[in-house]
N, C-alpha and C. Protein backbone atom coordinates (compact mmCIF):
# COMPACT_ATOMS: atom_id res chain seq x y z
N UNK A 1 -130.39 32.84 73.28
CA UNK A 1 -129.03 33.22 72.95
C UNK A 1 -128.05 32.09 73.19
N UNK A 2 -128.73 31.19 73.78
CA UNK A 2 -127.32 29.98 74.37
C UNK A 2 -127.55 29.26 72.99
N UNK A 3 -128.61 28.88 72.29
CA UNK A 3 -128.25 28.40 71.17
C UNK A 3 -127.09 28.93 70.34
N UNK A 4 -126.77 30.20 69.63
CA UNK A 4 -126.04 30.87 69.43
C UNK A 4 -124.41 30.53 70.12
N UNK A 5 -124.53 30.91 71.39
CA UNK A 5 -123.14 30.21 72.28
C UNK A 5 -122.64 28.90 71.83
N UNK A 6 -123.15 28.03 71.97
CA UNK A 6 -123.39 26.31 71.25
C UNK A 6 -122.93 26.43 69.65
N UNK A 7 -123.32 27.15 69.19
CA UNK A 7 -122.59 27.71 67.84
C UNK A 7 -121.48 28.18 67.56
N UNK A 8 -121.36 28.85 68.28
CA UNK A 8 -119.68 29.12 68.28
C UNK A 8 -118.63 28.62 69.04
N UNK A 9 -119.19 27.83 69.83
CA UNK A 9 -118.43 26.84 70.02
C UNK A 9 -117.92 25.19 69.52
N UNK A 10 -119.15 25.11 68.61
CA UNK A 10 -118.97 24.29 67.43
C UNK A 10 -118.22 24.19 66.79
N UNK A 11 -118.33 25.80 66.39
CA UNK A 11 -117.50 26.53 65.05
C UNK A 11 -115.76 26.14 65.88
N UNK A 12 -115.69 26.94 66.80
CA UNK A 12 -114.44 27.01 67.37
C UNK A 12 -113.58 25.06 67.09
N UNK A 13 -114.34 24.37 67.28
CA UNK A 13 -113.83 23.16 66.90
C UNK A 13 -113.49 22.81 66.04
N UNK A 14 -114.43 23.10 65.10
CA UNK A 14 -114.71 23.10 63.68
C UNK A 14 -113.31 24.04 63.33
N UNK A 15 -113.04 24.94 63.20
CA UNK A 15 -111.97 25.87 62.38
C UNK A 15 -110.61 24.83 63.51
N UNK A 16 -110.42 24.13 64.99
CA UNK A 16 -109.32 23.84 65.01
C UNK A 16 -109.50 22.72 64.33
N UNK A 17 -110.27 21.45 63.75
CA UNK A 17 -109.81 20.45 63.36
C UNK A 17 -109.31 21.13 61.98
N UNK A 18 -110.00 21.97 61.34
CA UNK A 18 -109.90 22.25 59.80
C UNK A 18 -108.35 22.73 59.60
N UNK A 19 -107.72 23.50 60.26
CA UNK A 19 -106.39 24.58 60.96
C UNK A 19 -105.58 23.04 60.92
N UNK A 20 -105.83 22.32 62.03
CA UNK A 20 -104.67 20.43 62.27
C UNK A 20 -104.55 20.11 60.65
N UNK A 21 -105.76 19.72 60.29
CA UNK A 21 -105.63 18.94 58.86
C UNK A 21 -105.13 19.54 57.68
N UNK A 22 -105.63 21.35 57.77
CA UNK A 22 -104.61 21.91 56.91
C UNK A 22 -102.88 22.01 56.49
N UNK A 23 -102.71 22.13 58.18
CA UNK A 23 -100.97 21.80 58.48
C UNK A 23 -100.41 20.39 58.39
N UNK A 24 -101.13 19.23 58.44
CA UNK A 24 -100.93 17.97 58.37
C UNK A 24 -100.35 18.06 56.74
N UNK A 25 -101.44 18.86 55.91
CA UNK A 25 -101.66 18.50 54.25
C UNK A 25 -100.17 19.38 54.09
N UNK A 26 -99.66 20.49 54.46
CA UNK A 26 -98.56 21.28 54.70
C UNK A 26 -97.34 20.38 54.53
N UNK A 27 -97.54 19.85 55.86
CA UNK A 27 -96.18 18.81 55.89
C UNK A 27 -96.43 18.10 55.18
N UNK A 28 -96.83 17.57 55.05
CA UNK A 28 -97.22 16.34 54.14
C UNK A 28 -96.68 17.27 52.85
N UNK A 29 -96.83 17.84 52.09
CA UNK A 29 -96.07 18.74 50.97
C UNK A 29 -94.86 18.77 50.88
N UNK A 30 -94.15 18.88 52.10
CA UNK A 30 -92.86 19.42 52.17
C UNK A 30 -92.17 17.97 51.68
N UNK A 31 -92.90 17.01 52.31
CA UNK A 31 -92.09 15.89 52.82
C UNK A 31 -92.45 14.80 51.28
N UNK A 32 -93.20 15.48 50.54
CA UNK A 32 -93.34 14.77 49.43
C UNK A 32 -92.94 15.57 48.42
N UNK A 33 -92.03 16.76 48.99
CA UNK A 33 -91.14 17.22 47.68
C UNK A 33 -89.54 16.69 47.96
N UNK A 34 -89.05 16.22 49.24
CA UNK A 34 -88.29 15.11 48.81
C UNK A 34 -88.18 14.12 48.45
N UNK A 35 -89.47 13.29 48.37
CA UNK A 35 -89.58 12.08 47.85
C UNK A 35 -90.06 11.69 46.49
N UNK A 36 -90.05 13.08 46.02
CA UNK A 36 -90.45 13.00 44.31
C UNK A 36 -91.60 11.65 44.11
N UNK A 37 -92.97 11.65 44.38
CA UNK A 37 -93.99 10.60 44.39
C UNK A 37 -94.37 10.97 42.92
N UNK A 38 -95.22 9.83 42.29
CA UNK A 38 -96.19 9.96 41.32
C UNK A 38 -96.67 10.72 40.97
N UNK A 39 -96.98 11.66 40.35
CA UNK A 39 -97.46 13.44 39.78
C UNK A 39 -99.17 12.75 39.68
N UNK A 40 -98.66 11.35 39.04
CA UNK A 40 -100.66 11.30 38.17
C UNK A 40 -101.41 10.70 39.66
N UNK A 41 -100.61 10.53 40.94
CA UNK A 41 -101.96 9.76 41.84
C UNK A 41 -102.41 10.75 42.62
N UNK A 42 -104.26 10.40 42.50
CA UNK A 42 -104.79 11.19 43.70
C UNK A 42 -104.80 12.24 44.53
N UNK A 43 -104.09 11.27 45.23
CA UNK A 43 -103.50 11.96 46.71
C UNK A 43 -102.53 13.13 46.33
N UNK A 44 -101.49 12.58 45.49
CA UNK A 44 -100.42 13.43 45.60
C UNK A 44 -101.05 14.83 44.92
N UNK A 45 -102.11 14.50 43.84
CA UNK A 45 -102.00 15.63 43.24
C UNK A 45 -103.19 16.73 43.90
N UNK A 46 -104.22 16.06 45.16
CA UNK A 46 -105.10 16.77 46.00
C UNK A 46 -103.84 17.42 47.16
N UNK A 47 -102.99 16.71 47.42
CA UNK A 47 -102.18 17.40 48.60
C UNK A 47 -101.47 18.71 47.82
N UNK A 48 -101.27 18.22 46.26
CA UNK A 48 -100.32 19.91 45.94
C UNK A 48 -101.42 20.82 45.64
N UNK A 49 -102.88 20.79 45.18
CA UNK A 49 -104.03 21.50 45.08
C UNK A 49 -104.14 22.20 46.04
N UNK A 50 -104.15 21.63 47.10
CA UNK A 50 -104.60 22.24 48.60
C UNK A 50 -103.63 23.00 48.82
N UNK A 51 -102.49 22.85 49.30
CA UNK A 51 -100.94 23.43 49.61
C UNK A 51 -100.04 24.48 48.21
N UNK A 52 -100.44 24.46 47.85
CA UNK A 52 -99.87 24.94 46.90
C UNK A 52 -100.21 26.76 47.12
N UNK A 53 -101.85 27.14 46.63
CA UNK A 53 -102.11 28.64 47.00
C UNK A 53 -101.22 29.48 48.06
N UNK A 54 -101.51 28.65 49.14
CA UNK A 54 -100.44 29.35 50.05
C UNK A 54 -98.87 29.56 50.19
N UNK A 55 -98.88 28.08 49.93
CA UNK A 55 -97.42 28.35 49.63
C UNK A 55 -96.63 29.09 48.74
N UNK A 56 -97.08 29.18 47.39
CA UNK A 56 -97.13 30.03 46.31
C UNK A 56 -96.85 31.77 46.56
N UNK A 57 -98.23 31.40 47.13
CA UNK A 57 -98.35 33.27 47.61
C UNK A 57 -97.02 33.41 48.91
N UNK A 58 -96.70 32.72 50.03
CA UNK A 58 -95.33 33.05 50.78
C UNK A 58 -94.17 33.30 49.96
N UNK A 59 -94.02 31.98 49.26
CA UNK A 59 -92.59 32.36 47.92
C UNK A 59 -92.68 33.30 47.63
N UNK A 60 -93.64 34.06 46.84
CA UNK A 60 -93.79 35.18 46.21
C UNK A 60 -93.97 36.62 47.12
N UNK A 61 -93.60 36.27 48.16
CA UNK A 61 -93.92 37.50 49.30
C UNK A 61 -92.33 37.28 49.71
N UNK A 62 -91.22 36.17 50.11
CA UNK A 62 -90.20 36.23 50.24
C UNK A 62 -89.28 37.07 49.86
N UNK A 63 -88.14 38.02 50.39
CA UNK A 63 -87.51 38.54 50.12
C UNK A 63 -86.67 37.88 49.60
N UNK A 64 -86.20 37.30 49.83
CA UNK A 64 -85.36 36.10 49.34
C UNK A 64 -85.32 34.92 48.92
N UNK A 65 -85.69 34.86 47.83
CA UNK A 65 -85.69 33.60 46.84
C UNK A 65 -84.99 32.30 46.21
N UNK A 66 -83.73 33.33 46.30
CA UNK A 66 -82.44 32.11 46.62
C UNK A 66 -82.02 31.36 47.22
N UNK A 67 -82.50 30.54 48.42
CA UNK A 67 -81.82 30.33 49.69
C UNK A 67 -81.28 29.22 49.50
N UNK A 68 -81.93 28.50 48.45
CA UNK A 68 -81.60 27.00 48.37
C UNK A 68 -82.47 26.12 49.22
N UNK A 69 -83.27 26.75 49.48
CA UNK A 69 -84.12 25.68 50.84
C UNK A 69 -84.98 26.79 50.88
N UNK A 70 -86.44 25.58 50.58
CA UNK A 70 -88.39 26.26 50.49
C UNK A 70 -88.23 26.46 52.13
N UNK A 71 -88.16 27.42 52.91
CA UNK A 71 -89.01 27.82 53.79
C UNK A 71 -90.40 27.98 54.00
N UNK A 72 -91.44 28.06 52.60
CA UNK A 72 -92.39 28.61 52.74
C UNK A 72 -93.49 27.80 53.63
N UNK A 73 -92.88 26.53 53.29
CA UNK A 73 -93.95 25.55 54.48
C UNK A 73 -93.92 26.04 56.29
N UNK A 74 -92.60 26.22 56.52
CA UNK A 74 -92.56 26.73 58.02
C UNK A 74 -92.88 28.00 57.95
N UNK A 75 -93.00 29.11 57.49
CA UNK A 75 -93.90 30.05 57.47
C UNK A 75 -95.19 29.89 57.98
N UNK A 76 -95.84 28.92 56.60
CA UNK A 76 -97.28 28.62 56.56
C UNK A 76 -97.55 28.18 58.03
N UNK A 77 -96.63 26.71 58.56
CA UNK A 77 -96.80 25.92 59.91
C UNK A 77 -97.47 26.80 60.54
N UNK A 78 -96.32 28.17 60.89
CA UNK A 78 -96.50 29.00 61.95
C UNK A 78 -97.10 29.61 61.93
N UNK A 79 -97.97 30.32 60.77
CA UNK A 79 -99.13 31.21 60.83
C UNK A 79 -100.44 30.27 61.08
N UNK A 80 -100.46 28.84 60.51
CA UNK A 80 -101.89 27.93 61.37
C UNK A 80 -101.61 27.84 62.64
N UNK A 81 -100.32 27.09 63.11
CA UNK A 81 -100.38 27.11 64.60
C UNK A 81 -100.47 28.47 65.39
N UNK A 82 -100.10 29.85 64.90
CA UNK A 82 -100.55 30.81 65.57
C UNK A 82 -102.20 30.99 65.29
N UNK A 83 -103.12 30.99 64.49
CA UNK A 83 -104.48 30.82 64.09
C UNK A 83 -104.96 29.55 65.27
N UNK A 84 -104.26 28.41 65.55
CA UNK A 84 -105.14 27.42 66.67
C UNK A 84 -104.80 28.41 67.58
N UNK A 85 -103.57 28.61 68.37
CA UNK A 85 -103.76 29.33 69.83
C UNK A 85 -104.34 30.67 69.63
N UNK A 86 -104.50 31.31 68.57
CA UNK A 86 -105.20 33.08 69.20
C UNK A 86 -106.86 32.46 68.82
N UNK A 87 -106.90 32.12 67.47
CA UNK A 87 -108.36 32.46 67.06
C UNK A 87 -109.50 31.46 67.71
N UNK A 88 -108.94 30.28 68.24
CA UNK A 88 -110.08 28.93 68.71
C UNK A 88 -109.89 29.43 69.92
N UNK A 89 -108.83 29.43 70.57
CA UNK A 89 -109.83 29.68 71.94
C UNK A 89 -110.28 31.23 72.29
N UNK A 90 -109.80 31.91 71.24
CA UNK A 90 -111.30 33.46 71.31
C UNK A 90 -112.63 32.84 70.72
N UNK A 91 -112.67 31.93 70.07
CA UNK A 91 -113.91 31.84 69.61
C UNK A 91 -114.61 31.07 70.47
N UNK A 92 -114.11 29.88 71.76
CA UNK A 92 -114.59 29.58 72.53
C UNK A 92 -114.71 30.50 73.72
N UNK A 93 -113.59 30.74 73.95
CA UNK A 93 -113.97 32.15 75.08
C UNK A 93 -115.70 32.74 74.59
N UNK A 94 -116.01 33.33 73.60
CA UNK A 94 -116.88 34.02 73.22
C UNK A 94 -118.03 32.61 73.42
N UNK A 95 -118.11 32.00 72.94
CA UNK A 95 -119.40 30.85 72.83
C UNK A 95 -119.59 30.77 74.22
N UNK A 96 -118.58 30.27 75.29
CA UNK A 96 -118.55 30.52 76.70
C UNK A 96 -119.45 31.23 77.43
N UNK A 97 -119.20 32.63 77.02
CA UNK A 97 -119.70 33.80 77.65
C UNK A 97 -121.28 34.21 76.99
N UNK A 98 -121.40 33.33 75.93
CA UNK A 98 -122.57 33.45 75.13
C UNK A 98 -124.30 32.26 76.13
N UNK A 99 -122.78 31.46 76.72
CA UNK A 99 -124.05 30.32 77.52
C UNK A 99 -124.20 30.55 78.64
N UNK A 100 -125.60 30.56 78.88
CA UNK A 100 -125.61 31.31 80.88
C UNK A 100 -125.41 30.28 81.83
């Protein structure tokens, strides 16, 4: 069973680096819709691929649409950074209790 433990505590790492780099790609969105970059490079157009679903779906859940200012990125922030503090360290807690 400690193999198993070792596993989810893997995992638990695994979902916080994935959770950092998601919110990195986040900001990174916000901050490259003031700077109006290149539409045709790469990067720019893997960072709006990635960021975009979510953000999309918050706008569209907003009561308020008008504001003059995308909130939907600090939404998003705060629902990954609430996902690192509840869900990684339950999932290490658990891998923990999984190793004798």
């Amino acid at each position: 069973m400690f193999i198993f433990g070792y596993f989810i505590s893997a995992l638990a790492r695994l979902v916080d680096v994935v959770l950092m780099l998601y919110m990195l790609i986040i900001i990174a969105r916000a901050v490259m819709s003031w700077i109006n970059p290149d539409p045709y490079n790469g990067v720019v157009q893997f960072v709006y691929r990635t960021a975009e679903p979510s953000l999309g779906a918050v706008r569209r859940s907003l009561p308020i649409r008008d504001l003059g200012v995308d909130v939907s990125p600090i939404i998003v922030v705060l629902v990954v950074m609430f996902l690192r503090w509840a869900l990684v360290p339950s999932l290490e807690d658990l891998g923990r209790l999984l190793v004798p």
